[in-house]
N, C-alpha and C. Protein backbone atom coordinates (compact mmCIF):
# COMPACT_ATOMS: atom_id res chain seq x y z
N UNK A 1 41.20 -85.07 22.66
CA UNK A 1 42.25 -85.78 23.37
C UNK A 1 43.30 -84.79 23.82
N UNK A 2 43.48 -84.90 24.76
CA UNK A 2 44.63 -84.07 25.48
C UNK A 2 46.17 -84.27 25.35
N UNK A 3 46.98 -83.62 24.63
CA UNK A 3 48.00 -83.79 24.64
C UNK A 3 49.06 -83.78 25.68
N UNK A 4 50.20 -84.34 25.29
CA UNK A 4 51.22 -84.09 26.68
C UNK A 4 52.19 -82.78 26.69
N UNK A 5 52.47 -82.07 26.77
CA UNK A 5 52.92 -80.83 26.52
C UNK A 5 54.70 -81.05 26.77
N UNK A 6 55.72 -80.33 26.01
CA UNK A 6 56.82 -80.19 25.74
C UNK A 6 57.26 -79.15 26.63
N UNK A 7 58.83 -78.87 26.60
CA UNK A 7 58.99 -78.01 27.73
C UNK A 7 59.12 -76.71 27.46
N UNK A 8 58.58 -76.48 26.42
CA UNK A 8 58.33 -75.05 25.34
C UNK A 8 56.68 -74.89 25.65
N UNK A 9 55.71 -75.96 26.40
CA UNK A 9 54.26 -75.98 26.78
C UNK A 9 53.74 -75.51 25.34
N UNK A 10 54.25 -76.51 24.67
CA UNK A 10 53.85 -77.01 23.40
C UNK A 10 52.89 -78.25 23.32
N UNK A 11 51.98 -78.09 22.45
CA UNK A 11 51.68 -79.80 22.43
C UNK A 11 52.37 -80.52 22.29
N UNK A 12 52.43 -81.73 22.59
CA UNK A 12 53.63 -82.92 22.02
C UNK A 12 52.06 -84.19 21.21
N UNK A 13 52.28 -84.16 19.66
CA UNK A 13 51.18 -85.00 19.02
C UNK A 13 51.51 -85.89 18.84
N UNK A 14 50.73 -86.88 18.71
CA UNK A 14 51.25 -88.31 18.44
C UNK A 14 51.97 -88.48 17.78
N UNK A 15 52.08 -88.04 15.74
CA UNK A 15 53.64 -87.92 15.24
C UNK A 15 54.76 -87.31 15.66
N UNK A 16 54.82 -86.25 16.43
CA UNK A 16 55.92 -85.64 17.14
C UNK A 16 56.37 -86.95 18.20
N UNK A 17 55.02 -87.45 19.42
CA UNK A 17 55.91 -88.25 20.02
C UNK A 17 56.88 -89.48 19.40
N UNK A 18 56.07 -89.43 18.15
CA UNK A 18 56.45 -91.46 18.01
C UNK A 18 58.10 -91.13 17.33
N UNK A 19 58.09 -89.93 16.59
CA UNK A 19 59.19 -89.39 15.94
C UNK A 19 60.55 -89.03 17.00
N UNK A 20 60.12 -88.66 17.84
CA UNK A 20 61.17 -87.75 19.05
C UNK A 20 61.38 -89.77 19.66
N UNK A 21 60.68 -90.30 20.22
CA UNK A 21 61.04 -91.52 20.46
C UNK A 21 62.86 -92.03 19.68
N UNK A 22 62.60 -91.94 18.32
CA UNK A 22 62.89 -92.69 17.30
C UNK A 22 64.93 -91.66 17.40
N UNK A 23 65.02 -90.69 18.04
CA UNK A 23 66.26 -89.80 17.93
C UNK A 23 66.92 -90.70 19.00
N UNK A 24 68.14 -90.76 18.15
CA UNK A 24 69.73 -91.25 19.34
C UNK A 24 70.23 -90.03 19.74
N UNK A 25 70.25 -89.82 20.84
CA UNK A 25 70.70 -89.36 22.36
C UNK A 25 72.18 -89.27 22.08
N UNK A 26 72.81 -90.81 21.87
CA UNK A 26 73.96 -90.92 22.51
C UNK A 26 74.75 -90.45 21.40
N UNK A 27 74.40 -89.97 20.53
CA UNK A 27 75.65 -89.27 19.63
C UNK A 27 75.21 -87.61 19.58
N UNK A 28 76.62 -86.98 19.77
CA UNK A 28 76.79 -85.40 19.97
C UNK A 28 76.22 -84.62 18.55
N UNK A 29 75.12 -84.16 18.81
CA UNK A 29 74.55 -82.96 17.59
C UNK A 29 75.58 -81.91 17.10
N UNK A 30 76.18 -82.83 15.88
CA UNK A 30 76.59 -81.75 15.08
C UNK A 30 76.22 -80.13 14.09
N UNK A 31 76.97 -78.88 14.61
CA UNK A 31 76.81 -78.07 14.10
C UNK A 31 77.54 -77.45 12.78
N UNK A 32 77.37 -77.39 11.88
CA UNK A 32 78.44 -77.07 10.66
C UNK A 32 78.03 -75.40 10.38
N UNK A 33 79.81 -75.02 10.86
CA UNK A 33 79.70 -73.54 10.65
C UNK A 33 80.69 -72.96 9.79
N UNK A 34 80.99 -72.00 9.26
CA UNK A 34 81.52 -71.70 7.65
C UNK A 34 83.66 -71.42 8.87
N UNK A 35 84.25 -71.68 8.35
CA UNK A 35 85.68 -71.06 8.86
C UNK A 35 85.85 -69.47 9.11
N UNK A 36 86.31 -69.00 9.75
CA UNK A 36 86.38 -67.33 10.04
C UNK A 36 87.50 -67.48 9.08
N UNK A 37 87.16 -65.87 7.98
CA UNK A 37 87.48 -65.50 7.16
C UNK A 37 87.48 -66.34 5.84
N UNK A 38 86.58 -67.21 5.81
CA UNK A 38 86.35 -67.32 4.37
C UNK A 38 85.53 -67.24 3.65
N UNK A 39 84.31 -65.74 4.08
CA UNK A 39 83.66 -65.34 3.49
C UNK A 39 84.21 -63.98 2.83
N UNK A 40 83.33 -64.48 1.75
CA UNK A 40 84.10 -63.45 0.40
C UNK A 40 83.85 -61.75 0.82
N UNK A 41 84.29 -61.00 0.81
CA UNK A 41 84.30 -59.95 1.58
C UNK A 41 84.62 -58.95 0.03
N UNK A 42 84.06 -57.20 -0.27
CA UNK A 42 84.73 -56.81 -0.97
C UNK A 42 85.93 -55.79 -0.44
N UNK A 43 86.76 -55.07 -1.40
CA UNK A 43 87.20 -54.55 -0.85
C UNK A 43 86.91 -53.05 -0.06
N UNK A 44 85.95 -52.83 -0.46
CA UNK A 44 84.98 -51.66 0.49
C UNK A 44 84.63 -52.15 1.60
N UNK A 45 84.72 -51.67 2.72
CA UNK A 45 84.46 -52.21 4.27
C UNK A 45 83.07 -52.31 4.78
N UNK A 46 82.67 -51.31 3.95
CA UNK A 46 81.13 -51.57 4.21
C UNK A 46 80.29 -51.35 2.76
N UNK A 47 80.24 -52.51 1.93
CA UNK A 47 79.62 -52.17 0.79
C UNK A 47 78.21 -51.77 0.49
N UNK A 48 77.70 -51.65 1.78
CA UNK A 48 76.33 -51.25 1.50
C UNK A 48 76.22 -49.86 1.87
N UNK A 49 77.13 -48.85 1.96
CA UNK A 49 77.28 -47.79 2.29
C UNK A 49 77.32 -46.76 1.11
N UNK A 50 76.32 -46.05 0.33
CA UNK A 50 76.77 -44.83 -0.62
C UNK A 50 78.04 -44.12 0.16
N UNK A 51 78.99 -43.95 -0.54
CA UNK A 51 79.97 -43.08 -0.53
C UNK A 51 79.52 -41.50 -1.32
N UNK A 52 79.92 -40.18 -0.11
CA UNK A 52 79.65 -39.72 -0.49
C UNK A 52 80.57 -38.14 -1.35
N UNK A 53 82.13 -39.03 -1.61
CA UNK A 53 82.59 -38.72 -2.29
C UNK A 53 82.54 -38.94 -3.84
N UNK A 54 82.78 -38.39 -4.79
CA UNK A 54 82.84 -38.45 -6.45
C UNK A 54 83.54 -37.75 -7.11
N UNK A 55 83.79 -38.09 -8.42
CA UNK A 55 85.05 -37.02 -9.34
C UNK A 55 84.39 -35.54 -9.18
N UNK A 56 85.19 -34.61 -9.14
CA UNK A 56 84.68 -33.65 -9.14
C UNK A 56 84.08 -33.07 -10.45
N UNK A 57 82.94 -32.41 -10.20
CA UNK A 57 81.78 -31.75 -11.31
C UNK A 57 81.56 -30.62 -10.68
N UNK A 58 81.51 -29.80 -11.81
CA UNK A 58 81.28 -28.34 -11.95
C UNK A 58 79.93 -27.88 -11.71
N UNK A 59 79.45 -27.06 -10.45
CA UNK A 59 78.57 -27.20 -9.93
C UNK A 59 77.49 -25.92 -11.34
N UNK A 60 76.34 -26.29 -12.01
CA UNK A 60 75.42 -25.77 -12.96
C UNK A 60 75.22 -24.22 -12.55
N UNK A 61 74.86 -23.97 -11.39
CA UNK A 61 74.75 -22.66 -10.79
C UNK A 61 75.78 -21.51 -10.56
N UNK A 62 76.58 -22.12 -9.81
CA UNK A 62 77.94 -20.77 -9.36
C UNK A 62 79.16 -21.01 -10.36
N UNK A 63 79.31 -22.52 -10.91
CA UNK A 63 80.22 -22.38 -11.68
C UNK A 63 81.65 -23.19 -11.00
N UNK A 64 81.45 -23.26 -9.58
CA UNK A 64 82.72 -23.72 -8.77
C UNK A 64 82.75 -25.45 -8.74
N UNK A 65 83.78 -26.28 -8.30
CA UNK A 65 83.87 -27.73 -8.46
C UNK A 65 83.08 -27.99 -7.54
N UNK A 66 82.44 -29.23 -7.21
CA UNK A 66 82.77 -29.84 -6.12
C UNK A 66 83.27 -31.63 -5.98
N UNK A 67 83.71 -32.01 -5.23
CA UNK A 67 84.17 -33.38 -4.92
C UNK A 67 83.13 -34.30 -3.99
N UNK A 68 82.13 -33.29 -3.28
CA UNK A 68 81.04 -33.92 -2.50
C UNK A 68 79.98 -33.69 -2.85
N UNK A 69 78.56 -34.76 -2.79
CA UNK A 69 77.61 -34.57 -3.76
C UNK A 69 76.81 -33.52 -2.23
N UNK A 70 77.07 -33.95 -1.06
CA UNK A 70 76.47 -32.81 -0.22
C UNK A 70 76.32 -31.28 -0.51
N UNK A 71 78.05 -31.16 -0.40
CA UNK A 71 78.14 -30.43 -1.05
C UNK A 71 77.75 -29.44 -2.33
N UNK A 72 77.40 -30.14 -3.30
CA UNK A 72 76.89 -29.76 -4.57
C UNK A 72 75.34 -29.45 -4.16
N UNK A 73 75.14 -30.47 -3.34
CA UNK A 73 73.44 -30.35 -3.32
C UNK A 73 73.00 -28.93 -2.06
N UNK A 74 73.72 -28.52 -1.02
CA UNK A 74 74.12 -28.00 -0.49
C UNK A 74 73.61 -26.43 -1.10
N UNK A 75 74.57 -26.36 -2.48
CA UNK A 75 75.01 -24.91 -2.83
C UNK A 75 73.30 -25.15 -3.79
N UNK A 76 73.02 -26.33 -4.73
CA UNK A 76 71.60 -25.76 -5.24
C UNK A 76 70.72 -25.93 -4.19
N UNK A 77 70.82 -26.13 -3.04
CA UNK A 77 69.28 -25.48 -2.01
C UNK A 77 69.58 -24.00 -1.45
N UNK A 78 70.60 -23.79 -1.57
CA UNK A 78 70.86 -22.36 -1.13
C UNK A 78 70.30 -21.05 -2.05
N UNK A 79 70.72 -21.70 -3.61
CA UNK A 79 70.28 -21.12 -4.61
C UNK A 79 68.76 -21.21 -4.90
N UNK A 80 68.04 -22.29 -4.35
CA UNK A 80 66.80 -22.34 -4.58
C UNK A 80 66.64 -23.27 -5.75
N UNK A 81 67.48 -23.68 -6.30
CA UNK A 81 67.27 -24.96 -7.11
C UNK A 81 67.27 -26.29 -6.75
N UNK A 82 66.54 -26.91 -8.03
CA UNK A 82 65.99 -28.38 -7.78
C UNK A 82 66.82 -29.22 -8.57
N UNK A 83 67.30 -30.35 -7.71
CA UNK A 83 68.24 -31.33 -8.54
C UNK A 83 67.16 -32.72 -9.46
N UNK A 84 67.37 -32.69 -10.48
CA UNK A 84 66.35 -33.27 -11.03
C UNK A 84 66.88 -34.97 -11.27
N UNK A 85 68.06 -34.90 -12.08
CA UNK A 85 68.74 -36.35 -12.46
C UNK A 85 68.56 -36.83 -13.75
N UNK A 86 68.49 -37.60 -14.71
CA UNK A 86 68.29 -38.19 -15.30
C UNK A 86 67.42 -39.36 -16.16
N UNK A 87 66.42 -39.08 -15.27
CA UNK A 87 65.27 -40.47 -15.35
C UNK A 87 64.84 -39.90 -16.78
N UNK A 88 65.02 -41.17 -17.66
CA UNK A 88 64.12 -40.67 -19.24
C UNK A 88 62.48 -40.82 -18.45
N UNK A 89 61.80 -41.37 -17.52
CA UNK A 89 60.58 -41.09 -18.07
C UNK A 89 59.77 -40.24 -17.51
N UNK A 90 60.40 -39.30 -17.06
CA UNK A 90 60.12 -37.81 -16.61
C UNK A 90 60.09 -36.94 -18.43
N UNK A 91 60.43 -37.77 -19.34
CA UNK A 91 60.90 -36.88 -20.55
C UNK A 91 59.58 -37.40 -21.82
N UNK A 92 59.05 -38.69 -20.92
CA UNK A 92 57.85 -39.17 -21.72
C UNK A 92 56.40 -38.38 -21.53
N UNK A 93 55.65 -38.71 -22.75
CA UNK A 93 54.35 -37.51 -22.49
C UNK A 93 53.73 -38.09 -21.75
N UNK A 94 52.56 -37.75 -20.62
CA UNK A 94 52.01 -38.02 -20.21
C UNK A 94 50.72 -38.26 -20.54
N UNK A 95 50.31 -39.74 -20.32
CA UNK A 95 48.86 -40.32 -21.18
C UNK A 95 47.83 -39.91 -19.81
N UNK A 96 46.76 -38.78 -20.51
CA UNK A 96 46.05 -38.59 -19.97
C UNK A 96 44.50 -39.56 -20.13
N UNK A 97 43.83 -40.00 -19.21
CA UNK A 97 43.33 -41.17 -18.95
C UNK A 97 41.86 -40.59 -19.43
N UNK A 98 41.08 -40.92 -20.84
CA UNK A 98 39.67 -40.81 -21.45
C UNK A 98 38.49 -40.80 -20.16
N UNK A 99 37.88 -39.74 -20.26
CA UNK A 99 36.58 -39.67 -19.04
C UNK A 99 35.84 -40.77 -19.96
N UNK A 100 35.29 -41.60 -18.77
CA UNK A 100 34.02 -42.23 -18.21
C UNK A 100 32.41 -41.52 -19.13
N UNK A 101 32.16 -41.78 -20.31
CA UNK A 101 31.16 -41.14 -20.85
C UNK A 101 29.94 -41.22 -20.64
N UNK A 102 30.17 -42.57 -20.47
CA UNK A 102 28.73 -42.95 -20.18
C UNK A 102 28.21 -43.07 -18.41
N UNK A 103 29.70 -43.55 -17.97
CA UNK A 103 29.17 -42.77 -16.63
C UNK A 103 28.97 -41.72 -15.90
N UNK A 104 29.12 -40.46 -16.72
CA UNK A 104 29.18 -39.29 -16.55
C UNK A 104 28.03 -38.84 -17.06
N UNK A 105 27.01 -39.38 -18.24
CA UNK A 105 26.06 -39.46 -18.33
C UNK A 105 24.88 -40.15 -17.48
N UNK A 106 25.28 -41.37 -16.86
CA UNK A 106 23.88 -42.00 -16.29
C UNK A 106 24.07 -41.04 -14.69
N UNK A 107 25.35 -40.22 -14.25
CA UNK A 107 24.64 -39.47 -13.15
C UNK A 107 24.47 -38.16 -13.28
N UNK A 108 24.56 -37.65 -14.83
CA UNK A 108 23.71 -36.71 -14.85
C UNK A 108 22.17 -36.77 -14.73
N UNK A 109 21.95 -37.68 -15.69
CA UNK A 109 20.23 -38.12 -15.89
C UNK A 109 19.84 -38.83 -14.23
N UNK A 110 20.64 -39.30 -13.65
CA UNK A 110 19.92 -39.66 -11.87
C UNK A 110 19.76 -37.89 -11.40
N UNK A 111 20.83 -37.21 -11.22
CA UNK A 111 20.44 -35.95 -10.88
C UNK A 111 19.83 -35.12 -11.36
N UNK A 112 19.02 -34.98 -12.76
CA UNK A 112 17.91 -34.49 -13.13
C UNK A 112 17.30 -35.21 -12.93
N UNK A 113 16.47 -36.71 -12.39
CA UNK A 113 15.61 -37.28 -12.42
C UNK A 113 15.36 -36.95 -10.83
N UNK A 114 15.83 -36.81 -10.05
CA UNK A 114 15.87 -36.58 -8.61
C UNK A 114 15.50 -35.07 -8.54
N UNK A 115 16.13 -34.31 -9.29
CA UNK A 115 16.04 -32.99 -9.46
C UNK A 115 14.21 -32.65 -9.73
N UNK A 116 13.98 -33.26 -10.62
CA UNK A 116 12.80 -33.06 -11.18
C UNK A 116 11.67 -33.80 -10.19
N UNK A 117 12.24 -35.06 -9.00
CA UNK A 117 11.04 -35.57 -8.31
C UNK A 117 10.52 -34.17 -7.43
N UNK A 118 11.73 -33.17 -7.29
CA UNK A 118 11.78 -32.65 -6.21
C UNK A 118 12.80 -32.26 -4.95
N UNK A 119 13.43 -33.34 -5.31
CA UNK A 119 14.65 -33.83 -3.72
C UNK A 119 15.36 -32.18 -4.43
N UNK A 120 15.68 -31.95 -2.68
CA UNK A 120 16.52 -30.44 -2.69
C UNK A 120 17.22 -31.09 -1.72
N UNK A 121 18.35 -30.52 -1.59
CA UNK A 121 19.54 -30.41 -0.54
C UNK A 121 19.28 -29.45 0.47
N UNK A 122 18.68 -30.06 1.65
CA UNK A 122 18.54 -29.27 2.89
C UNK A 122 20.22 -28.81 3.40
N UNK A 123 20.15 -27.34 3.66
CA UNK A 123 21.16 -26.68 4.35
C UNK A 123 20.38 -26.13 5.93
C-alpha cells in the first residue's frame, strides 16, 4: 500500500495519519526555555580548560623553580628526560602469561608428522 508522503517526503502511516488528525492547530506551541543566567556557572570561565599554571616545584634536573608545567616539561626534554608521574601500577609486577603446552605440543608433532610425509618448503 502506498503511502501519502509528508513534507519532509516521509511516509505519512496510518497511525501517524489518524494521530496528526487528532492535534489542535488553534492553540500556539509552547516552548519552555531555562531564564538567561540561571545556569549554574563556576567560577572558572572555562572549566573544562587544564590550566597551565601551578605552585611552583623545583624542577628534579637543574634544580631551578618553575610556576609552568610547560615549562618544567620543557627543561626535562631538553635534558633528555622522561616525565613519568605517579601511577602505582607501573610499580606492580608484571604477570607474565603461562605458554600454551599442549598447544605447543600438538604443532610440534603436526610439523614432524608433515616433516616426515615429506612436505618441504619450496623456495
Amino acid at each position: 500500500a502506498k503511502h501519502v508522503r509528508n513534507g519532509n517526503n516521509e511516509p505519512m502511516t496510518p497511525a501517524f495519519r489518524a494521530n496528526y488528525t487528532e492535534i489542535d492547530w488553534s492553540k500556539p506551541i509552547e516552548i519552555s526555555r531555562p531564564e538567561p543566567g540561571t545556569v549554574q556557572r563556576s567560577a572558572f570561565p572555562c572549566p573544562r580548560i587544564a590550566s597551565d599554571v601551578m605552585e611552583p616545584v623545583q624542577s628534579m634536573a637543574t634544580g631551578r623553580m618553575h610556576d609552568s608545567k610547560a615549562s618544567l616539561r620543557a627543561e626535562y626534554k631538553r635534558m633528555g628526560m622522561i616525565e613519568v608521574g605517579n601511577d602505582p601500577a607501573r610499580l606492580r609486577p608484571r604477570v607474565k602469561p603461562k605458554p600454551d603446552r599442549r598447544a605447543i605440543r600438538q604443532t610440534i608433532e603436526k610439523a614432524q608428522a608433515r616433516f616426515n610425509r615429506g612436505e618441504r618448503v619450496n623456495k
